[in-house]
C-alpha atoms as a PDB file:
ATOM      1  CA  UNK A   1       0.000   0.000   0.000  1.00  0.00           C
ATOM      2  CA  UNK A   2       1.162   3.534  -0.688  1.00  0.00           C
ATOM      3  CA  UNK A   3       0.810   4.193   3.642  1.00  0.00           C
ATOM      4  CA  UNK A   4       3.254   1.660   3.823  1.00  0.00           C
ATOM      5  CA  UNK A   5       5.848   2.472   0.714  1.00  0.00           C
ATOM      6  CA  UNK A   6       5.262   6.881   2.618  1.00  0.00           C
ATOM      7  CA  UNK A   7       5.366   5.960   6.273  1.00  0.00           C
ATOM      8  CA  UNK A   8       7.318   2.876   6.594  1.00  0.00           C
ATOM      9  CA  UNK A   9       9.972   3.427   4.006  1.00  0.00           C
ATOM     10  CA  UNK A  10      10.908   7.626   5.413  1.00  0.00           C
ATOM     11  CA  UNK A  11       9.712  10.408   5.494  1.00  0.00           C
ATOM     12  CA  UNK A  12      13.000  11.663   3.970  1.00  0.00           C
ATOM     13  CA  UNK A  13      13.131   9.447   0.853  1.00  0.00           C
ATOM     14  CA  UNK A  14       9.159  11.074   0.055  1.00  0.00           C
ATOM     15  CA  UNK A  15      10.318  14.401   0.804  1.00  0.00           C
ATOM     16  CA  UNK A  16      13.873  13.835  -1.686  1.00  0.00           C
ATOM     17  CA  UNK A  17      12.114  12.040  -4.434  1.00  0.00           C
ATOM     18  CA  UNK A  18       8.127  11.885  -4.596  1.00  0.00           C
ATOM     19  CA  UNK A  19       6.135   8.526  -4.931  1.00  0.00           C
ATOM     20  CA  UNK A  20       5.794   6.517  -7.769  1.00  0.00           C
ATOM     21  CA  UNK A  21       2.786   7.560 -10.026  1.00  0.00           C
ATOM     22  CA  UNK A  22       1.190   4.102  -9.775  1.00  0.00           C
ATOM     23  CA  UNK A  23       1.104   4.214  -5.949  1.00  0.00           C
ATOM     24  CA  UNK A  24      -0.517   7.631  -6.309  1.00  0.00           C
ATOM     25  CA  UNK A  25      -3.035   6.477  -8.993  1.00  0.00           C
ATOM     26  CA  UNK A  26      -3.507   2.902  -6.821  1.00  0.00           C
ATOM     27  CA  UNK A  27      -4.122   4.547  -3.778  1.00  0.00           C
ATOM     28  CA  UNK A  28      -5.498   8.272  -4.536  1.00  0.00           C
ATOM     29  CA  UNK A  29      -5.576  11.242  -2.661  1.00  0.00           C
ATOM     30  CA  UNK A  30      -7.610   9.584   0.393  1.00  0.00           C
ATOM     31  CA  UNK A  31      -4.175   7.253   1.251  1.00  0.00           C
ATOM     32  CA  UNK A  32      -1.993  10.224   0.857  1.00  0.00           C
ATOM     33  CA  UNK A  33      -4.183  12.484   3.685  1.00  0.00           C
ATOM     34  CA  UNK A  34      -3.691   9.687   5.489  1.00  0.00           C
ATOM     35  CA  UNK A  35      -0.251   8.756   5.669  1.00  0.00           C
ATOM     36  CA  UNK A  36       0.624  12.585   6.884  1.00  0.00           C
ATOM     37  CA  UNK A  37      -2.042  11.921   9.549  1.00  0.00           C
ATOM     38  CA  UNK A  38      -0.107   9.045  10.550  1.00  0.00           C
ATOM     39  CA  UNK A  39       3.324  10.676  10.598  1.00  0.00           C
ATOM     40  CA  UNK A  40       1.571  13.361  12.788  1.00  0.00           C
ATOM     41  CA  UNK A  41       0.558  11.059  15.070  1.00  0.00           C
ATOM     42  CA  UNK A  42       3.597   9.532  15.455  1.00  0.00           C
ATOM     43  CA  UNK A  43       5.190  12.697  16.665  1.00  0.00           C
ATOM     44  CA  UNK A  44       3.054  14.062  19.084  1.00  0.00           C
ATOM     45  CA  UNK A  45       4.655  12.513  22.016  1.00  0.00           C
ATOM     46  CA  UNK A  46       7.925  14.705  20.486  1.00  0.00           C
ATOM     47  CA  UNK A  47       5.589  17.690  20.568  1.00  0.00           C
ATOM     48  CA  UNK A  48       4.321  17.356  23.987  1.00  0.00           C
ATOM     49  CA  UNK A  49       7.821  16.642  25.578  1.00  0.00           C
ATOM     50  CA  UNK A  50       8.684  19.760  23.925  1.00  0.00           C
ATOM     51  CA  UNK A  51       5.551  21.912  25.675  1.00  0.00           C
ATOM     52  CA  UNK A  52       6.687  20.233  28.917  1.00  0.00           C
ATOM     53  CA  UNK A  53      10.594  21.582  28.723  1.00  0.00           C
ATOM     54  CA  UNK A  54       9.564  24.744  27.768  1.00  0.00           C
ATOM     55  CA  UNK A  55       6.828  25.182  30.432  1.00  0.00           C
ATOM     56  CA  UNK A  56       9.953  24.150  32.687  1.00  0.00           C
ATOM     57  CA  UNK A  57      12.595  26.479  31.741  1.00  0.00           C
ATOM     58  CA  UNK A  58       9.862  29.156  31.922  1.00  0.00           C
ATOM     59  CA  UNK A  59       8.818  28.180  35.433  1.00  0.00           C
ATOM     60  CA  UNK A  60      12.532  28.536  36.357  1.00  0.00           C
ATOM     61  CA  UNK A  61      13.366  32.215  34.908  1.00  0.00           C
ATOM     62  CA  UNK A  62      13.574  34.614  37.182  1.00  0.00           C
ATOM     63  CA  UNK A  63      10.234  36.589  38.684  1.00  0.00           C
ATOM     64  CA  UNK A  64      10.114  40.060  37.121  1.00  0.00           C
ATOM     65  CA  UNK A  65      11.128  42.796  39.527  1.00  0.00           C
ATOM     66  CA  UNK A  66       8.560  45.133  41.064  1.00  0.00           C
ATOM     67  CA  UNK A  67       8.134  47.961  43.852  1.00  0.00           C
ATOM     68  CA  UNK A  68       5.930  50.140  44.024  1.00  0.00           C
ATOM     69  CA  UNK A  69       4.601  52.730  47.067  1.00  0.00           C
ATOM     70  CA  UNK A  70       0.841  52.357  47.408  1.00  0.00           C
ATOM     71  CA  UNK A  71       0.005  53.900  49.486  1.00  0.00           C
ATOM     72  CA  UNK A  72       1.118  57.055  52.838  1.00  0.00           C
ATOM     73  CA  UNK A  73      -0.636  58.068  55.717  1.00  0.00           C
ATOM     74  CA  UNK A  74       0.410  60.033  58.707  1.00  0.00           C
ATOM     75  CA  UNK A  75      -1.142  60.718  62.506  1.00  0.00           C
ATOM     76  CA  UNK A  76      -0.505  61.407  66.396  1.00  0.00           C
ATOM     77  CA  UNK A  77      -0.575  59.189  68.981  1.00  0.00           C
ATOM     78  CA  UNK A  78      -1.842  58.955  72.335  1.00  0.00           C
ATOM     79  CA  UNK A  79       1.762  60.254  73.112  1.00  0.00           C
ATOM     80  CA  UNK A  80       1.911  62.722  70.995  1.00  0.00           C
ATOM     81  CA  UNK A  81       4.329  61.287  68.762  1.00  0.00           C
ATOM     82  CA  UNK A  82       4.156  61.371  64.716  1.00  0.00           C
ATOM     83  CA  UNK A  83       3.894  58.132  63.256  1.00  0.00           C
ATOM     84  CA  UNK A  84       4.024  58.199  59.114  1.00  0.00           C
ATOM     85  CA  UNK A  85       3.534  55.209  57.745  1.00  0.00           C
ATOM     86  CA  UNK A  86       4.909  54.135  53.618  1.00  0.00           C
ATOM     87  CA  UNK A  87       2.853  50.888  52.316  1.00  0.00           C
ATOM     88  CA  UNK A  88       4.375  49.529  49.887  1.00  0.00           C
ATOM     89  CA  UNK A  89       4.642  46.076  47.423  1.00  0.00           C
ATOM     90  CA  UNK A  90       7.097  44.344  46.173  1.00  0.00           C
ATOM     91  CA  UNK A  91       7.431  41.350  43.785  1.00  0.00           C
ATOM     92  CA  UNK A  92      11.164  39.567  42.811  1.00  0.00           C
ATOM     93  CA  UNK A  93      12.512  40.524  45.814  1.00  0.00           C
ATOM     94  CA  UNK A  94      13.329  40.051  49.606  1.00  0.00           C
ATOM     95  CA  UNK A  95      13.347  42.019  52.553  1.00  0.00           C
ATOM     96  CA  UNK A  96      17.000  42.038  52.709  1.00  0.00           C
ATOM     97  CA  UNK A  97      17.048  44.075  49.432  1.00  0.00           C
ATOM     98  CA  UNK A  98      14.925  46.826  50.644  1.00  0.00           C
ATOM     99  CA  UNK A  99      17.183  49.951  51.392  1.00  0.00           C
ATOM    100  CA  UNK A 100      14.837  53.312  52.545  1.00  0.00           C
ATOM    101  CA  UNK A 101      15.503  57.038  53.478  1.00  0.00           C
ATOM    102  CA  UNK A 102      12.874  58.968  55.647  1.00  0.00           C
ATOM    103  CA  UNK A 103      14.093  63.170  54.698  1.00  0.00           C
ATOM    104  CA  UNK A 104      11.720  65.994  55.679  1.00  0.00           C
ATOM    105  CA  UNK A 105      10.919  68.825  53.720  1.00  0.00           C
ATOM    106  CA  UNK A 106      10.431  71.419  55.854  1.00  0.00           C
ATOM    107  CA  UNK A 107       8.530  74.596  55.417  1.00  0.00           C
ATOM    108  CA  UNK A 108      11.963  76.446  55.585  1.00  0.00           C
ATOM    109  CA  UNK A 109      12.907  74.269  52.884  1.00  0.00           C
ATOM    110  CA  UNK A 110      15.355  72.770  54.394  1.00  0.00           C
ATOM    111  CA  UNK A 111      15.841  69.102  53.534  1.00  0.00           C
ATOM    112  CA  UNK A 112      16.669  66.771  56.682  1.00  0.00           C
ATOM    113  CA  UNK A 113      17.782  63.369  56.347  1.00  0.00           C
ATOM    114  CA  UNK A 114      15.683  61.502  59.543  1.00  0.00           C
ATOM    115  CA  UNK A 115      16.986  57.752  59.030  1.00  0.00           C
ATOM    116  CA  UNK A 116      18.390  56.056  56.074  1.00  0.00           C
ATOM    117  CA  UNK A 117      19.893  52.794  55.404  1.00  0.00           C
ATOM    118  CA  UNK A 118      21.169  54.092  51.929  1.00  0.00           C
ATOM    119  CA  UNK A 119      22.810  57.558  52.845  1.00  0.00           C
ATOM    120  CA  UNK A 120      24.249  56.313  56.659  1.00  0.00           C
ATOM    121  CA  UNK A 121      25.745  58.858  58.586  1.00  0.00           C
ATOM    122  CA  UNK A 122      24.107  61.710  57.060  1.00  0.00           C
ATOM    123  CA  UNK A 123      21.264  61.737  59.558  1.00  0.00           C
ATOM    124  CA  UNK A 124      20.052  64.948  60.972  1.00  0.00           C
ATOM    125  CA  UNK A 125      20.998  65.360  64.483  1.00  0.00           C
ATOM    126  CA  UNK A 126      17.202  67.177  65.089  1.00  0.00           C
ATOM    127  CA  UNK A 127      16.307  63.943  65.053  1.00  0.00           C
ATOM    128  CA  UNK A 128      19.009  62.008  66.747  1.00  0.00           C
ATOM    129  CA  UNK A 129      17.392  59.495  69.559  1.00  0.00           C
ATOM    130  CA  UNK A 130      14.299  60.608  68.454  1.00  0.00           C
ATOM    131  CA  UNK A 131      12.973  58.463  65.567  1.00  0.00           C
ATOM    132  CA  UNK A 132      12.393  54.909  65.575  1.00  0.00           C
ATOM    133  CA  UNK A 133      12.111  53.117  61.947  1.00  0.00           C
ATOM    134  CA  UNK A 134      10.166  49.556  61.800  1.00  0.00           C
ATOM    135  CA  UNK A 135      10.328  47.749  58.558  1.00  0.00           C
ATOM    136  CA  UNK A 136       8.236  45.071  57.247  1.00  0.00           C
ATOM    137  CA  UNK A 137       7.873  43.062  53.550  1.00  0.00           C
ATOM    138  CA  UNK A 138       4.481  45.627  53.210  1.00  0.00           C
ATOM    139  CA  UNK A 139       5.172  48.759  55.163  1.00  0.00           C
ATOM    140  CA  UNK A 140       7.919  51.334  55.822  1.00  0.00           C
ATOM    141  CA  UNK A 141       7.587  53.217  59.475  1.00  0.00           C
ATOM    142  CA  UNK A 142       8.672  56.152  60.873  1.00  0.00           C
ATOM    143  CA  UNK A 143       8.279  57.450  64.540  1.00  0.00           C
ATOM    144  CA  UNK A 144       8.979  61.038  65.915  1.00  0.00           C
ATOM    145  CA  UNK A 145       8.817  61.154  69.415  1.00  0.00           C
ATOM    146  CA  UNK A 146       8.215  64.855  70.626  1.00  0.00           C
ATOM    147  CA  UNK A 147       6.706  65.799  67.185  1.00  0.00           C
ATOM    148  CA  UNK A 148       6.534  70.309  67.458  1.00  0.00           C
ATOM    149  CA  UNK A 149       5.738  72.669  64.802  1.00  0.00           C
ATOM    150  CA  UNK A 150       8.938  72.601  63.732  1.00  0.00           C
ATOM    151  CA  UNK A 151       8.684  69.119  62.588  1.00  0.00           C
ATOM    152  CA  UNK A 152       5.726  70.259  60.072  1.00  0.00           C
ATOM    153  CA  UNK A 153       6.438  69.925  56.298  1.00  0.00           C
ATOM    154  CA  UNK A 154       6.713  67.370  53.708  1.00  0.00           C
ATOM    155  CA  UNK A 155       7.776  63.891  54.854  1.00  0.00           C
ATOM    156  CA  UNK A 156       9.216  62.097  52.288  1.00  0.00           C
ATOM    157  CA  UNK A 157       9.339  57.991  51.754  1.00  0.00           C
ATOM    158  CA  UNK A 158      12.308  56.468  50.075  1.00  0.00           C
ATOM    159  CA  UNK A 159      12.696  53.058  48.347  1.00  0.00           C
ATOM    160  CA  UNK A 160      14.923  50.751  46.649  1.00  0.00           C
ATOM    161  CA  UNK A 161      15.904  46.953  46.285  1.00  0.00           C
ATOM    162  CA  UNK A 162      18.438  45.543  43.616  1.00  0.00           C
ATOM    163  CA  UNK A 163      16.908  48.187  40.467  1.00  0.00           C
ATOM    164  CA  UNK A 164      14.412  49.878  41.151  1.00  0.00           C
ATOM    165  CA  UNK A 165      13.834  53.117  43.375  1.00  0.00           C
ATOM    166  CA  UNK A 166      10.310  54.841  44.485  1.00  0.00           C
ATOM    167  CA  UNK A 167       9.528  57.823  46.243  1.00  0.00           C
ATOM    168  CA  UNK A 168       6.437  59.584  47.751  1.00  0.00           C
ATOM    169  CA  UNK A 169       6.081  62.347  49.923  1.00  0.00           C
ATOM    170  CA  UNK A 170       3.463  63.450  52.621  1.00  0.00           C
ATOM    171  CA  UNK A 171       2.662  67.401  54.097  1.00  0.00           C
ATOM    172  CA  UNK A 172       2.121  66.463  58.237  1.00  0.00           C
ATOM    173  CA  UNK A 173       1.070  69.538  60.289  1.00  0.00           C
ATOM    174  CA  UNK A 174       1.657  69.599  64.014  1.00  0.00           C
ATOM    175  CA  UNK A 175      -2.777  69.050  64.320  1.00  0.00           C
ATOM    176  CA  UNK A 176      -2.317  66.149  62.617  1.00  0.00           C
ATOM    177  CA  UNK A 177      -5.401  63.494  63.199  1.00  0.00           C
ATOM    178  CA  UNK A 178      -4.989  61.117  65.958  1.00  0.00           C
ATOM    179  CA  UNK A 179      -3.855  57.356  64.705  1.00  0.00           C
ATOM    180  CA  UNK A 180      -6.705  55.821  66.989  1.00  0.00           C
ATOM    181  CA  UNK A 181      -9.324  58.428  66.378  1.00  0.00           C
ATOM    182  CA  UNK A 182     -10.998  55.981  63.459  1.00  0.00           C
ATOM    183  CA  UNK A 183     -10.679  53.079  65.533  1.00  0.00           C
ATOM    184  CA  UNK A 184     -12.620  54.896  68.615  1.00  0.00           C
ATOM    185  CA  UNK A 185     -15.364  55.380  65.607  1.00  0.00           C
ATOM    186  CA  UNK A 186     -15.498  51.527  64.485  1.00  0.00           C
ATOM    187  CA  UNK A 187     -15.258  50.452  67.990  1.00  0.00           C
ATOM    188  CA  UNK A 188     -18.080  52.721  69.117  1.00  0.00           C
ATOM    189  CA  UNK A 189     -20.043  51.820  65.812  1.00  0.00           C
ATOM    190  CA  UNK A 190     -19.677  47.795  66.275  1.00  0.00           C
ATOM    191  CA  UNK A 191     -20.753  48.325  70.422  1.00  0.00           C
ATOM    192  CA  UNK A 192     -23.821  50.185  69.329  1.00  0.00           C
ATOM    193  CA  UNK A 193     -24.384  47.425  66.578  1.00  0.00           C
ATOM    194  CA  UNK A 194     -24.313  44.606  69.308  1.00  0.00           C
ATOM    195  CA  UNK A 195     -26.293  46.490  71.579  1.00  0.00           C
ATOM    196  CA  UNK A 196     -29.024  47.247  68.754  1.00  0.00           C
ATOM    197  CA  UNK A 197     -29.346  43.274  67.728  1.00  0.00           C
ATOM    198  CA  UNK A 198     -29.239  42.325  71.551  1.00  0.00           C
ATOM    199  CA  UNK A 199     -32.264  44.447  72.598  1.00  0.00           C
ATOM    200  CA  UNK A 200     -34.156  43.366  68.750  1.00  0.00           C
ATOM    201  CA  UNK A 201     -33.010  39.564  70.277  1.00  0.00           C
ATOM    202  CA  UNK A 202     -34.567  40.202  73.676  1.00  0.00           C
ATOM    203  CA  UNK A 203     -37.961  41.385  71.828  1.00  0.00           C
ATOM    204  CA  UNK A 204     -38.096  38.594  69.769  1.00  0.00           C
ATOM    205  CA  UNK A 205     -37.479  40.124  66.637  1.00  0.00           C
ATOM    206  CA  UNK A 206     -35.030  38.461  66.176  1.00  0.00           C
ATOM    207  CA  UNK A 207     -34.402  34.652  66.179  1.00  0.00           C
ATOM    208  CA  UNK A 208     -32.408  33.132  68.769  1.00  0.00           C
ATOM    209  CA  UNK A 209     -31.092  29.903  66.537  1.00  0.00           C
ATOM    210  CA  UNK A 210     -29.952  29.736  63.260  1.00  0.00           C
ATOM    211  CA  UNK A 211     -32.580  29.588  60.579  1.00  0.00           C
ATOM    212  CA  UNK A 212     -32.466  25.295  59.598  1.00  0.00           C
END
């Protein structure tokens, strides 16, 4: 058959010198469609160990770098200390690649370097023993104890792992909102909440049990 004279006897002999004309006319155009579904076939186990290295060598490149600032947000606390906090996210990288500067603008413009793991040394010393710095692999933190008017101005947030390098800045008066003023309001919201459902409970407005 001309299957077997195509498939059997190489693909390399059909594709050098073309078939005889009688196994064409013997065996027509139907035999021929068939034989190249045949030598398909036989190849796609090739084809799909192929997909399978490729998928691997792709699952093994290295994870595009990313940083990026999201988002800044500054208040008082109960001790009257400014906390400013940098959220940030990162993706291709550790926390041991994560260098930052906290600098303050102020309305003297005068730049002040607060704390800084990239620019050591250079520190301000209006600020020496008096800011704390907590970093995590989502947010940056800055504390101020004894936070005055002369502290007021643009704080700004700085940065950078292996290539990349973001900044954002943030104006902080001294009346700056309190950092537990919203939580007061939740708090005060959820007790009023329970206490609204406990007296609807107690009237039998409400079901005691789950609905079944």
């Amino acid at each position: 058959m001309f299957r077997s004279w195509c498939c059997r006897e190489g693909l390399l002999q059909q594709l050098a010198e073309p078939p005889p004309q009688s196994a064409i006319k013997r065996e027509g155009e139907t035999e021929r469609c068939s034989c190249r579904y045949w030598i398909v076939e036989s190849i796609w186990p090739l084809l799909k160990m192929i997909q399978l290295l490729l998928l691997s060598v792709v699952a093994v490149l290295p994870i595009a770098e990313g940083l990026e600032i999201t988002k800044m947000a500054a208040c008082s606390t109960k001790t009257n200390d400014l906390r400013v906090d940098c959220n940030y996210k990162m993706t291709g990288s550790t926390l041991a690649d994560i260098k930052y500067t906290w600098s303050l603008l102020t309305t003297k413009n005068q730049t002040l370097v607060i704390k800084s793991t990239i620019t050591s040394g250079k520190e301000s010393p209006t600020f020496k023993n008096r800011a704390e710095v907590n970093l995590t692999d989502m947010l940056l933190r800055l504390i101020i104890t004894g936070f005055g008017k002369s502290e007021e101005g643009k704080y700004m947030c700085v940065l950078t792992s292996k290539s990349k390098v973001e900044n954002r800045t943030i104006s902080v008066q001294h009346a700056v909102a309190k950092c537990d003023a919203a939580g007061c309001v939740l708090g005060s919201w959820m007790l009023s909440l329970v206490l609204a459902l406990t007296a609807l409970q107690a009237q039998d407005i409400l079901p005691c049990g789950g609905f079944n």
